[in-house]
C-alpha atoms as a PDB file:
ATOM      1  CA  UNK A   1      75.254 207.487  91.990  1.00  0.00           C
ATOM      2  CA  UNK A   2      76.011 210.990  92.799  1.00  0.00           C
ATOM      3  CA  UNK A   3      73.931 213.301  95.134  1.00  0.00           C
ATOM      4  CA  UNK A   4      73.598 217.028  95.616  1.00  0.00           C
ATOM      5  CA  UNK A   5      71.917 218.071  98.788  1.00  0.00           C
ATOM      6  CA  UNK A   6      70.310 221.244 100.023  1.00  0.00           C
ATOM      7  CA  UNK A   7      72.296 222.377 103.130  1.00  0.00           C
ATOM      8  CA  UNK A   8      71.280 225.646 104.909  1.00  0.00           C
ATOM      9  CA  UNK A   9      73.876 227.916 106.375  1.00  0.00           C
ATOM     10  CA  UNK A  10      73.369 228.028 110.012  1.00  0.00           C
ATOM     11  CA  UNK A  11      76.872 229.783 111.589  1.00  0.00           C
ATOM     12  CA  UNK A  12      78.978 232.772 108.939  1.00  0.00           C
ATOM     13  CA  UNK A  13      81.844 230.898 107.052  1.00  0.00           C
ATOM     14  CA  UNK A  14      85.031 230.419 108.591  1.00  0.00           C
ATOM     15  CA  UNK A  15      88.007 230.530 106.542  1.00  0.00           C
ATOM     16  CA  UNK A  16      87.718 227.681 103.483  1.00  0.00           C
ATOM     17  CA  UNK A  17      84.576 225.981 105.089  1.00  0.00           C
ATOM     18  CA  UNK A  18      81.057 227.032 106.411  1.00  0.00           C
ATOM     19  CA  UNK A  19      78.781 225.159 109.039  1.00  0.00           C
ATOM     20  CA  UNK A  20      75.368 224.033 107.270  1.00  0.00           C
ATOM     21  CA  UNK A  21      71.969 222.370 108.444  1.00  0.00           C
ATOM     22  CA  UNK A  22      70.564 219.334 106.182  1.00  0.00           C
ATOM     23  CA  UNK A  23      66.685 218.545 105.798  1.00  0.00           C
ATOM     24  CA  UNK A  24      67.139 216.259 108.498  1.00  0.00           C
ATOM     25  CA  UNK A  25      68.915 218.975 111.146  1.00  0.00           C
ATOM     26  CA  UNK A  26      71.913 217.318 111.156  1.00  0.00           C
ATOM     27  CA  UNK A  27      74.756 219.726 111.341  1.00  0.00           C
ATOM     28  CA  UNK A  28      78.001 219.979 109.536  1.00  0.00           C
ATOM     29  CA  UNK A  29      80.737 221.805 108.367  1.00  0.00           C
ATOM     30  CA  UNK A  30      81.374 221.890 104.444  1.00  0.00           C
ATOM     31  CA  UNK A  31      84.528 223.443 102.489  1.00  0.00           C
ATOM     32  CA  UNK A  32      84.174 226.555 100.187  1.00  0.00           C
ATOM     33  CA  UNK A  33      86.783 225.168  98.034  1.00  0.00           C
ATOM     34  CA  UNK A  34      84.797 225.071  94.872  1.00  0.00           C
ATOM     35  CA  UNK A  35      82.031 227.367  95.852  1.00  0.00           C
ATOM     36  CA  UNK A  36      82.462 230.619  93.638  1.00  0.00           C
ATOM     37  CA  UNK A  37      79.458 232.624  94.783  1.00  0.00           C
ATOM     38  CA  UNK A  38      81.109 234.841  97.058  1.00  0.00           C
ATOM     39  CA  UNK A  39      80.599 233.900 100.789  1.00  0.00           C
ATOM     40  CA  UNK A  40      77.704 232.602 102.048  1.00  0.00           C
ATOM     41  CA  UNK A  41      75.369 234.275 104.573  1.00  0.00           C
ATOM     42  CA  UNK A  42      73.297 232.480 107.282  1.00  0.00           C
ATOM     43  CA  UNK A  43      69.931 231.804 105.906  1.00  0.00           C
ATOM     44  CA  UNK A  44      71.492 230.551 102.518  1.00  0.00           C
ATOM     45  CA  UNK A  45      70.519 227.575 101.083  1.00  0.00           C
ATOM     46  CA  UNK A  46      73.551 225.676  99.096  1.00  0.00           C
ATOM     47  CA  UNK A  47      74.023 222.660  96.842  1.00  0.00           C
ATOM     48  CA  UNK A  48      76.612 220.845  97.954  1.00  0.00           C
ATOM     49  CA  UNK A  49      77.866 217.305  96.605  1.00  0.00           C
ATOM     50  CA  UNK A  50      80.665 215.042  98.826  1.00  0.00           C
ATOM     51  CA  UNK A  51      81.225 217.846 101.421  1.00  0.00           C
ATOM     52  CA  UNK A  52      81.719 220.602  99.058  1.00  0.00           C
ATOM     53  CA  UNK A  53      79.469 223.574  98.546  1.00  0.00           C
ATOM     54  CA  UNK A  54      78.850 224.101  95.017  1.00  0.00           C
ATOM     55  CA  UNK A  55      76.497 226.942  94.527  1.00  0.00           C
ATOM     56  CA  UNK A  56      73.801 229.059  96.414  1.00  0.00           C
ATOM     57  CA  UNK A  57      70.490 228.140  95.466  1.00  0.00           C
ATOM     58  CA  UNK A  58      67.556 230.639  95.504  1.00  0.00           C
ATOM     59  CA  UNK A  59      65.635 230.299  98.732  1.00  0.00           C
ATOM     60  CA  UNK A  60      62.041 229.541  96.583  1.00  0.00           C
ATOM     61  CA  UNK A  61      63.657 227.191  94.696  1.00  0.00           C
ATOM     62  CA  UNK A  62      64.735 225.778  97.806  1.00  0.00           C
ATOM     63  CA  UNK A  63      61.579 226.097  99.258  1.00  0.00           C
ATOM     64  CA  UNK A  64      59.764 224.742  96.172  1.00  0.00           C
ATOM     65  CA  UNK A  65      62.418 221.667  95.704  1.00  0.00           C
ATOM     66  CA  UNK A  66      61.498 220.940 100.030  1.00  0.00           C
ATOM     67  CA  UNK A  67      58.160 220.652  99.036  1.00  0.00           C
ATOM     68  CA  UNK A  68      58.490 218.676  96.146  1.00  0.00           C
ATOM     69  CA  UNK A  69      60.629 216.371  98.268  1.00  0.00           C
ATOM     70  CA  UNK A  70      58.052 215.918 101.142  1.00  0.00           C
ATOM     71  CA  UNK A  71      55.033 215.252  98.375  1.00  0.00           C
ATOM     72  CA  UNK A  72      56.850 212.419  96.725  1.00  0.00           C
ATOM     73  CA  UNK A  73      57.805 211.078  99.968  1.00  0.00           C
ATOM     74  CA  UNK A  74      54.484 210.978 101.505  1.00  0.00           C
ATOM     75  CA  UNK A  75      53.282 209.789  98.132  1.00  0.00           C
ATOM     76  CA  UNK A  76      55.548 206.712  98.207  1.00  0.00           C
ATOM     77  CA  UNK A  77      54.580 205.815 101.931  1.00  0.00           C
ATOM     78  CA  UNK A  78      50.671 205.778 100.544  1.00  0.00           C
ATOM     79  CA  UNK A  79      51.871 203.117  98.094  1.00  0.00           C
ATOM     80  CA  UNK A  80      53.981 201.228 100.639  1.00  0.00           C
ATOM     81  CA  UNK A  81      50.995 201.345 102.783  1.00  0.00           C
ATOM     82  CA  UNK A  82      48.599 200.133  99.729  1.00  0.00           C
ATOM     83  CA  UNK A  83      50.660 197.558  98.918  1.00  0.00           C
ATOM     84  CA  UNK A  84      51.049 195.994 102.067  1.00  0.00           C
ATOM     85  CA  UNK A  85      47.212 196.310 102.604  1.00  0.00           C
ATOM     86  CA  UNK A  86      47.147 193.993  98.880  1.00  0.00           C
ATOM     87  CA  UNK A  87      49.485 191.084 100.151  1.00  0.00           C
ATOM     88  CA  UNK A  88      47.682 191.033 103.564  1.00  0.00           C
ATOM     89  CA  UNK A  89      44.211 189.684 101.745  1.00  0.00           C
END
């Protein structure tokens, strides 16, 4: 299964790669080898897939998407927490 993350550009590029934060605040640098948006800024958000960026994403999308992410995820832990509450009786 392939996945596409939401990095956020934390330091300016330098040369073919750019340092990025994920959701989680870990830090790392990806390559601009396939990104063809120009050069990305700090404050960018990017898609990027295996180490590569791929695109800049708009930072209300981003924003949006975050939130999305966090509501499903709190959603699931409710029915974790439901079902365990169901086997215990």
């Amino acid at each position: 299964m392939c996945r596409h993350l939401l990095q956020h550009v934390v330091e300016p590029a330098s040369g073919q790669s750019v340092r990025v934060e994920d959701l989680d605040g870990l830090r790392r640098d990806v390559s601009l080898l396939a990104y063809v948006d120009g050069s990305p800024g700090v404050g960018d958000w990017l898609l990027v897939h295996s180490g590569y960026a791929l695109s800049r994403v708009d930072g209300s999308e981003a924003t949006a998407t975050i939130a999305e992410l966090v509501e499903a995820g709190r959603q699931r832990r409710v029915a974790l927490v439901q079902e365990e509450q169901e086997e215990e009786r």
